[in-house]
Every structure is written in C-alpha cells, then in structure tokens.
Protein backbone atom coordinates (compact mmCIF):
# COMPACT_ATOMS: atom_id res chain seq x y z
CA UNK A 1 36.93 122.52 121.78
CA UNK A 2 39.43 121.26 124.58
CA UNK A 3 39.70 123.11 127.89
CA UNK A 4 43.09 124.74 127.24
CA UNK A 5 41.77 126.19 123.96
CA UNK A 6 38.80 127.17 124.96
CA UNK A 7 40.11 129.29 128.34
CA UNK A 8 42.59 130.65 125.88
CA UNK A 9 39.86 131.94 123.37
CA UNK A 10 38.16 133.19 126.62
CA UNK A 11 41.14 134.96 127.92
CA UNK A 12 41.78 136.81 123.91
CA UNK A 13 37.81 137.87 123.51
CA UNK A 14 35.46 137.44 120.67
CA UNK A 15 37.34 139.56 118.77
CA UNK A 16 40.79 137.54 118.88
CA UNK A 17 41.78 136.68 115.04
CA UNK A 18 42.52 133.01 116.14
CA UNK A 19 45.29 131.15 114.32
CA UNK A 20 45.43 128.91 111.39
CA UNK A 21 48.08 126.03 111.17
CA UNK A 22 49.06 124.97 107.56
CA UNK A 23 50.05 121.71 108.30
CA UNK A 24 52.44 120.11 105.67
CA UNK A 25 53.62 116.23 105.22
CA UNK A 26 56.12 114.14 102.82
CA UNK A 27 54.50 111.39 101.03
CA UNK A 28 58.00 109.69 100.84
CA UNK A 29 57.77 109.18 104.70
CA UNK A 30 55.20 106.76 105.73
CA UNK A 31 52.10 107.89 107.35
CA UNK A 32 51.75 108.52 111.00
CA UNK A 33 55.34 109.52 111.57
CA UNK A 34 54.98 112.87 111.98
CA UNK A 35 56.97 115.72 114.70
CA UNK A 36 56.06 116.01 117.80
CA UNK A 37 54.92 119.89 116.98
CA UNK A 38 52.87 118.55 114.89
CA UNK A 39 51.32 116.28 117.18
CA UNK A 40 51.05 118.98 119.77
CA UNK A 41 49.53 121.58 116.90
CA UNK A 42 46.72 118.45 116.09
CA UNK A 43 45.95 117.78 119.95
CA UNK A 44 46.15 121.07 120.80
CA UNK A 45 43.63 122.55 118.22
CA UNK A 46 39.59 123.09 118.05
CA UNK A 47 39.12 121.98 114.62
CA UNK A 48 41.37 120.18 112.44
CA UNK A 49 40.27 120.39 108.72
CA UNK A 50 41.71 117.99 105.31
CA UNK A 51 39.84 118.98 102.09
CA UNK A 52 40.83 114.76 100.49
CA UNK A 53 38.96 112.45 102.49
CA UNK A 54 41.45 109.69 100.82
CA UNK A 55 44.79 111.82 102.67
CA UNK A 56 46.78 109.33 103.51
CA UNK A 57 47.90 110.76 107.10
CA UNK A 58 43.77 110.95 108.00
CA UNK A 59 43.50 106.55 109.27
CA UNK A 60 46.47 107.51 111.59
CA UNK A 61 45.33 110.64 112.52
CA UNK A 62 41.37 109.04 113.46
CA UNK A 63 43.31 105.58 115.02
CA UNK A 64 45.74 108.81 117.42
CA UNK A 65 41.76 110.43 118.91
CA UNK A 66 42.17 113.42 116.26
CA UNK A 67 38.84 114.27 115.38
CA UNK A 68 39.38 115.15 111.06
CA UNK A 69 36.61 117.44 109.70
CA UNK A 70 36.93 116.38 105.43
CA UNK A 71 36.29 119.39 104.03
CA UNK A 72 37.64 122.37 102.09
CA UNK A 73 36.64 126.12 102.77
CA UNK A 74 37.80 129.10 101.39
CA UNK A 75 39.90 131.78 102.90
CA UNK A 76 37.21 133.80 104.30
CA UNK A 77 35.18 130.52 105.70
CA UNK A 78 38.33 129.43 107.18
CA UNK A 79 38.95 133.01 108.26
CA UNK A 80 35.71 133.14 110.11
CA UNK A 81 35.93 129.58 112.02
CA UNK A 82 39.30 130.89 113.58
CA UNK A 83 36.98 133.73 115.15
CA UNK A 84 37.11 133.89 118.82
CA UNK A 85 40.46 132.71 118.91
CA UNK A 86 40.41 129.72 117.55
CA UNK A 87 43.20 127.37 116.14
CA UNK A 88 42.25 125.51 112.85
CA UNK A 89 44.86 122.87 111.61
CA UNK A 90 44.35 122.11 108.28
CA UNK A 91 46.05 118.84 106.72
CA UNK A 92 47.65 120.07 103.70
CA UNK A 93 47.18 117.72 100.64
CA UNK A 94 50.33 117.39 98.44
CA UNK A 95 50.02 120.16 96.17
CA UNK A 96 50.21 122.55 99.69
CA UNK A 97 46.63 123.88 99.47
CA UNK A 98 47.88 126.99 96.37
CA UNK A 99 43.78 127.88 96.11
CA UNK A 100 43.52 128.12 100.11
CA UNK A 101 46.99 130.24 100.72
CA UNK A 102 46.41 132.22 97.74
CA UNK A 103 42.78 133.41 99.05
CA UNK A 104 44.35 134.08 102.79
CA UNK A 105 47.13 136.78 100.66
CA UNK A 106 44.29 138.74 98.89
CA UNK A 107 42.57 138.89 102.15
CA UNK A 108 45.72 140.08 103.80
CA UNK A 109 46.17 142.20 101.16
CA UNK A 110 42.66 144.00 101.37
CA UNK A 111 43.97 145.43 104.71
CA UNK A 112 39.86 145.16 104.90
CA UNK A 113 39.79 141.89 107.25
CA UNK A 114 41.75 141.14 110.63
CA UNK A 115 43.81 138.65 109.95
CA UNK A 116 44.43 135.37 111.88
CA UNK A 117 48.05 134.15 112.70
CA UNK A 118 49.13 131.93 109.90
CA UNK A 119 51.95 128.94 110.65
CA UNK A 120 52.87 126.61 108.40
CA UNK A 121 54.26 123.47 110.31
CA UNK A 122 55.80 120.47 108.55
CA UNK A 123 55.05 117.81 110.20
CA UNK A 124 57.78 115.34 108.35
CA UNK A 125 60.83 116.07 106.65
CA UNK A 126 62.56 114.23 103.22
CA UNK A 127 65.30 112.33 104.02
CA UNK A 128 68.16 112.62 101.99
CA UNK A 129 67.81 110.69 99.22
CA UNK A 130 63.94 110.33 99.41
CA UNK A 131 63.49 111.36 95.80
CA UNK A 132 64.75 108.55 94.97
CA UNK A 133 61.61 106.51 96.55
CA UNK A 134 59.77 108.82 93.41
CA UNK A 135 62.38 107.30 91.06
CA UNK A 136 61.03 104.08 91.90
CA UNK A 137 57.51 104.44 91.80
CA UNK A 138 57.78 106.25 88.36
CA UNK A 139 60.04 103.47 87.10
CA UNK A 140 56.86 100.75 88.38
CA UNK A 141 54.37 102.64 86.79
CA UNK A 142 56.29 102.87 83.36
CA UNK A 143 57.50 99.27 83.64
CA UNK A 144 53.30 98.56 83.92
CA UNK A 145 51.80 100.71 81.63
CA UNK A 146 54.36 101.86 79.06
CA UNK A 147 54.33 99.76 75.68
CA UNK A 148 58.30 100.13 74.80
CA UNK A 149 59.27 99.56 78.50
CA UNK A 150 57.18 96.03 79.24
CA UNK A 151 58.72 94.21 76.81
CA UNK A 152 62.30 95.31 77.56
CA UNK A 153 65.30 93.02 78.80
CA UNK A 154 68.53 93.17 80.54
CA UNK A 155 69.99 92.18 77.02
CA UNK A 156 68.31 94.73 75.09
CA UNK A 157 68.82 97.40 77.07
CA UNK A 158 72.78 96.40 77.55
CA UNK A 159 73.80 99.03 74.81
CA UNK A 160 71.97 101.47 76.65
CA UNK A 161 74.45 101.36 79.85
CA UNK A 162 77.54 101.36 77.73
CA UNK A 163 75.92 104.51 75.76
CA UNK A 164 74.98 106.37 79.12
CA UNK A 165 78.13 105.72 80.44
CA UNK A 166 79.88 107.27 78.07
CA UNK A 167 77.88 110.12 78.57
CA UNK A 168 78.86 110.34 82.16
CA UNK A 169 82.56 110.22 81.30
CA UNK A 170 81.76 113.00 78.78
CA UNK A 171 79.92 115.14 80.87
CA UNK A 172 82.71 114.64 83.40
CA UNK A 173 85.66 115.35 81.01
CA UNK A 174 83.74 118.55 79.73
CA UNK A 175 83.13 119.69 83.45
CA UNK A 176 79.87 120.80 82.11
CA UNK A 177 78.08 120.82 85.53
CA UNK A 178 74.63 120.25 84.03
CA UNK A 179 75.56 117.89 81.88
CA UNK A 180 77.27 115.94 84.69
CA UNK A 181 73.45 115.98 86.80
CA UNK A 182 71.50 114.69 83.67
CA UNK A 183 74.13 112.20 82.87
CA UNK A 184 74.16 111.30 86.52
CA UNK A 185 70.33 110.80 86.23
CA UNK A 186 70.72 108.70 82.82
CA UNK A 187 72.97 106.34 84.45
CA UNK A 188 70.69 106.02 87.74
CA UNK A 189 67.59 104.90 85.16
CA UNK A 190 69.74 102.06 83.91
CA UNK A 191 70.09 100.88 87.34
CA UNK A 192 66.66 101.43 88.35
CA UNK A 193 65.19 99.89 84.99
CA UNK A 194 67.34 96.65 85.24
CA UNK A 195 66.23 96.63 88.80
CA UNK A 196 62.74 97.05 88.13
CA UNK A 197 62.99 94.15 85.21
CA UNK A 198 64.93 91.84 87.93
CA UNK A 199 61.63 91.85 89.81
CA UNK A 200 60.11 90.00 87.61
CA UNK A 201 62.52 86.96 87.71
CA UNK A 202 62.37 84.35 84.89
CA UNK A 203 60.61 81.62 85.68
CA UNK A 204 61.21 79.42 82.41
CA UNK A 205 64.64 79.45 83.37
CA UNK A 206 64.50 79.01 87.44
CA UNK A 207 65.94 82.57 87.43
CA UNK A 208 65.03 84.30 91.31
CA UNK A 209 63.85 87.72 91.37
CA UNK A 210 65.74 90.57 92.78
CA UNK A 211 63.98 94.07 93.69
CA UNK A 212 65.88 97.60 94.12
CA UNK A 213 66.30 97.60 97.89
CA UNK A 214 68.52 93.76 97.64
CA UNK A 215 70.77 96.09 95.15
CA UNK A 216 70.67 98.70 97.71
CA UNK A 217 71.21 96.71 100.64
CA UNK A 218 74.40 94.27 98.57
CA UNK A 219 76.10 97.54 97.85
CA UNK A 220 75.51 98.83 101.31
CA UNK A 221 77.37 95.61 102.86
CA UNK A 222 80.40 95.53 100.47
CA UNK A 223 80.66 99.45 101.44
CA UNK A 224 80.26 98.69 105.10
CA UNK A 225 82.50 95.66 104.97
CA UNK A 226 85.27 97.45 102.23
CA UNK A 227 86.07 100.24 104.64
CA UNK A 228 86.83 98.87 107.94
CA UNK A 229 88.78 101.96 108.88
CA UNK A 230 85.04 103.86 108.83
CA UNK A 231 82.84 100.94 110.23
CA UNK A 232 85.75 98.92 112.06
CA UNK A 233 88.03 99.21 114.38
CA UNK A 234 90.72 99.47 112.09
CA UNK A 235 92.67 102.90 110.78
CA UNK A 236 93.48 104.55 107.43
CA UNK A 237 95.04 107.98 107.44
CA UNK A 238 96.30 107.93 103.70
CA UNK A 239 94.86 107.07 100.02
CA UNK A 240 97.17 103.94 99.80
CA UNK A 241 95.99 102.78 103.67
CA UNK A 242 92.79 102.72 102.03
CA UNK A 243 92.85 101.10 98.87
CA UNK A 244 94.90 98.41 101.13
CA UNK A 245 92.03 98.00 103.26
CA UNK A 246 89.97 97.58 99.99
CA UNK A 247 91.95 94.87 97.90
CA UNK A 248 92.36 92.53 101.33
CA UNK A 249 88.95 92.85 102.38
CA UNK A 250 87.79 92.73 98.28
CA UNK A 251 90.10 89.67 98.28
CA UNK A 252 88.41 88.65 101.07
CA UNK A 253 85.03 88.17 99.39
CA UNK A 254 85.81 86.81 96.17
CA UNK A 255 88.50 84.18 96.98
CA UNK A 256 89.92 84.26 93.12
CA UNK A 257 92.19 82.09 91.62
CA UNK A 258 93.85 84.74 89.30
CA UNK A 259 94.11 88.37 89.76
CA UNK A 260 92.65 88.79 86.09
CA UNK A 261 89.11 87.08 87.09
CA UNK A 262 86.31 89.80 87.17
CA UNK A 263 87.89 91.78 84.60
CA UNK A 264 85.75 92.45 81.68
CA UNK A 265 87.33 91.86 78.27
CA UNK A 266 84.41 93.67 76.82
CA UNK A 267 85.79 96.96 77.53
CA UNK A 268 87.84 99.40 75.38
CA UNK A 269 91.02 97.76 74.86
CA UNK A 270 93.12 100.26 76.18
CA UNK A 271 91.01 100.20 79.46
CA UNK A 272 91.60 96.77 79.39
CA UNK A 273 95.43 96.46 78.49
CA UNK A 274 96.10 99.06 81.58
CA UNK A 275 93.35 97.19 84.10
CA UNK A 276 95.60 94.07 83.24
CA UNK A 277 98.40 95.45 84.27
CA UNK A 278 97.66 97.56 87.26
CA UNK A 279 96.03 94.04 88.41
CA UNK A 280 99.63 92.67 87.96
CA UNK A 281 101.58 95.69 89.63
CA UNK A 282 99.58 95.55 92.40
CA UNK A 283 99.83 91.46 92.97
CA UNK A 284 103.72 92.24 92.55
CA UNK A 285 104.01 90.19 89.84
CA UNK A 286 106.84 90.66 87.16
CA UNK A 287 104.88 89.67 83.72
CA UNK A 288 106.92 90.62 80.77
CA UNK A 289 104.39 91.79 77.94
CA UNK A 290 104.28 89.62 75.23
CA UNK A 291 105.93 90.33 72.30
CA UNK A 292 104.81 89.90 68.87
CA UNK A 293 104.45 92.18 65.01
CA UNK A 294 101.51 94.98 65.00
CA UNK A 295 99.46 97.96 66.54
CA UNK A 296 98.29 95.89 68.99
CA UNK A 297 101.20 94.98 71.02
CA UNK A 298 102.59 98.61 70.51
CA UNK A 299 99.15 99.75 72.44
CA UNK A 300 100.00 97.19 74.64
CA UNK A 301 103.09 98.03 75.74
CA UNK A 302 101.82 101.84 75.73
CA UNK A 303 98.96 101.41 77.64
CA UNK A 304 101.14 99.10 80.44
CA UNK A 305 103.43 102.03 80.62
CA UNK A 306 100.62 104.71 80.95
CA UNK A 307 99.24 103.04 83.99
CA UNK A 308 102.69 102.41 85.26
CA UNK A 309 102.93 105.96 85.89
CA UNK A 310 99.59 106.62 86.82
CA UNK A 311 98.18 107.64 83.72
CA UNK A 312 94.81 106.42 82.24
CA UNK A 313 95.22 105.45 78.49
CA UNK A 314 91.44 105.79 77.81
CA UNK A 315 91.40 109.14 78.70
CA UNK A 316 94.71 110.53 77.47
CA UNK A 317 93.72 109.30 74.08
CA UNK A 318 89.84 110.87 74.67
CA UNK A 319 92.15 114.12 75.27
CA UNK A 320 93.96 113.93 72.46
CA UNK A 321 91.28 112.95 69.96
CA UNK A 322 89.21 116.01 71.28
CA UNK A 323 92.30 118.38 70.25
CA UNK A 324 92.30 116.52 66.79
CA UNK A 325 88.95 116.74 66.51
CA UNK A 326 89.13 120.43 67.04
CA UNK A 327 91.73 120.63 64.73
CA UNK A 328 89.77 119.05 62.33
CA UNK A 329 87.15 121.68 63.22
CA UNK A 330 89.50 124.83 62.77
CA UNK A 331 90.94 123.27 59.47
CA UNK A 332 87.10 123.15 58.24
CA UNK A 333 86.75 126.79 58.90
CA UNK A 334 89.99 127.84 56.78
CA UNK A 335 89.84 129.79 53.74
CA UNK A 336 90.34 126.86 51.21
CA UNK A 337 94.38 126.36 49.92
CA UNK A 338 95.15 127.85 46.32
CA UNK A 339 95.97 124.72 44.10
C-alpha cells in the first residue's frame, strides 16, 4: 500500500467500504496506451487485480512499476479486500468481467453488505473506424483456415463485386436503410478479401504483394491530393469549384492521352454510352454520335441526351423497369379476362 492510500484508509476507519475500479481497455488500440486516469487509478491504488495472466495490457503494466496480482475473486472476496478503505483496480478482460459485476449487483441488492464505491474507468477509447481493424483480423483468419476462401482468386471472385454492387445500388434505390448497412458491409468484404488475397502476391508471375493499409494509404493520398481546397491552400465554395479541382488535379496524375482511357467497357452499356459522353462534354469536345441502322445507336443517342441533361440512363431505366415489373405484378393478381 502507498503512503497516500494508506493515510487515506487511516483517515476513513476500518469500517470505510473502500472502492473498486473496473478498469476497461480496447483491444483495437495497442497496449500500453492507456488515459492518464487510468494511469493515475493504477498508481494510485493498493492492489491491482487481472483474472488472464495472458491480458495483453499486463507486460506494459509490470515494464510502468504496477505491481499485477493474476487472479480472479468473487464479489464478496473482492468486497472484503476493499475493507479499510481500500482501492482495488481490477484489469477487465474483454468480455468486461459479466460473472464479477453480476455478483457485486446481488450483493448490492441484498441491502445485507456495505457496499464499496464502484467506478468503471476506460482506460482507451475506439477510434472511429476501429472495427474495421476486427474486419481484418476476421478476414486473416478465414483466408487461413477456411476451405472455400484459401483457394479463392481475384478472378473468381470478380462476379462477386459486380453482384454486391448491384446490391448496393438496390439497397440505395429502395432507401431501405438496413438494406443499405448490409449492402454497405457486402461491398467492404470484397475489398477486404481482394486485399487480403493481394498479400499473398504471385510469385510464378513476379507479381508484388499489396496488404490493406497500401489500399488505405493510395486512397488516402488521391483524397488528400484531389481536394486541394480541404488540404491546400486553394478554395472551392460551389459543387462545380470542386469537381474542377478534381478533373485538373485527376488529370494531373494520370497524364492520359484520350479522355476515354480508364473507362471500363465492361459496364452496362447505357452506363457506358453516357460515361462516354459526359467525358466528351466535359473536355468540350463537339463529337457527333455516330450514325448507323438499330437499337443500339437509338440507346446511343438516348443515353448521350440523358446525361446531357443530367440524367443517369442506368437508373431511369432501373426506375422504369421496377414500375413494369410491378405492373407485371398487379396484372398477375387480376381476375383472369373472359375469352
């Protein structure tokens, strides 16, 4: 027991109920980095208690001077070593001690046994975004142990982007909120799976690995470097200011020959007739469409003139096929026509 708490268990008497500190950490902040209450509630305590003697916080805590006691009472044990006025920190493993804080309740509720102060202190904090450090691990673990998962590829799991992302745009046009979060979460696997797979490089073919954090970090630049009015010295104060910003600095980075490079002619066609031509608009070049017999050109020349005035083809049609598919639906449902 330290001087200060031992005057101050003088001072309250033998009788004093003490104080128990519930002490409570993230494991998706690494070890050691805790508050400085926390540090004070450790330092400042007569016994400091962790019932897993593998805790990750406990080589930190021994390398700080904190004497760690590895061991797990029950309520009334830890009830009793608070006597005197005592303060008992206990290191909460993940689950948040439910056997320990359940016991302390049906003492408390007994209204049979004086009671010590109860705190719970978290010592660290998730960031935002920390869950997504979970993400990762569970994606490593699957990627190891899973039988499907090893053995797939970037190729093989291609469909599964397009698929997902149609889901998203679903969910989206739907405005079904939940939908929209589990779609979300679909789309975030892909990204995390292809990740995960790019680890692994492929040596046969002198391909160099890639890890999560290096598609973090790329994305992070481009952001950074894309809006200059946010990270620069320069100013935006409209939409149009800012997708200025974007196409000069985006022009910037890829040095293109051709306003149609990094389109992909693997997407709906629709998508792609009107991509072609906002690409076009926006260079301020005067293309006439070609001409020529068929649907196709007539899309052509439909979609051109949907993104002209800010229209997207893709999902106009998706708007109108849901209203013919509900049609459909309705006309199902009819009392069949007399012949």
């Amino acid at each position: 027991m330290n001087a200060t708490s031992s005057d101050a268990a003088a001072q309250a008497g033998p009788a004093a109920p003490g104080r128990i500190v519930l002490l409570t950490t993230s494991h998706r902040v690494a070890p050691g980095l805790l508050s400085w209450p926390a540090w004070q509630a450790l330092r400042g305590a007569d016994q400091v208690l962790c019932s897993d003697g593998a805790h990750p916080q406990l080589p930190y805590l021994r390398e700080a001077g904190v004497t760690v006691d590895e061991t797990s009472p029950d309520a009334q044990e830890l009830v009793d070593a608070c006597a005197g006025g005592r303060t008992v920190v206990v290191v909460a493993i993940g689950e948040g001690e439910p056997r320990l804080t359940d016991g302390l309740a049906r003492l408390a509720g007994s209204g049979r046994v004086q009671m010590p102060e109860l705190e719970l202190l978290p010592a660290s904090y998730d960031l935002p975004g920390a869950r997504l450090l979970d993400l990762v691990q569970v994606m490593d673990r699957i990627r190891v142990e899973c039988p499907w998962s090893s053995r797939q590829t970037h190729e093989g799991l291609a469909k599964y982007g397009i698929e997902e992302a149609y889901e998203l745009v679903e969910a989206i046009e739907e405005g079904d909120r939940d939908e929209l979060r589990e779609e979300l979460g679909d789309v975030l696997l892909q990204v995390v799976f292809h990740s995960r797979i790019a680890e692994e490089g492929r040596p046969e073919d002198g391909t160099e690995p890639f890890s999560i954090d290096d598609v973090a970090g790329g994305i992070v630049a481009k952001l950074i470097h894309r809006h200059p009015h946010v990270f620069g010295d320069e100013t935006a104060t409209t939409p149009e200011e800012v997708k200025e910003h974007w196409l000069r600095t985006k022009a910037e980075e890829k040095r293109r020959t051709s306003v149609t490079e990094g389109i992909p002619l693997g997407q709906p066609g629709l998508a792609l007739a009107a991509k072609l031509a906002s690409r076009a608009r926006t260079a301020g070049l005067e293309v006439e469409l070609p001409r020529g017999e068929g649907v196709g050109y007539e899309l052509l020349a439909v979609a051109a003139r949907a993104e002209a005035e800010g229209v997207d083809p893709e999902a106009a049609l998706r708007a109108a096929a849901r209203a013919y598919r509900d049609a459909i639906r309705a006309r199902e449902g009819s009392p069949a026509l007399d012949g």
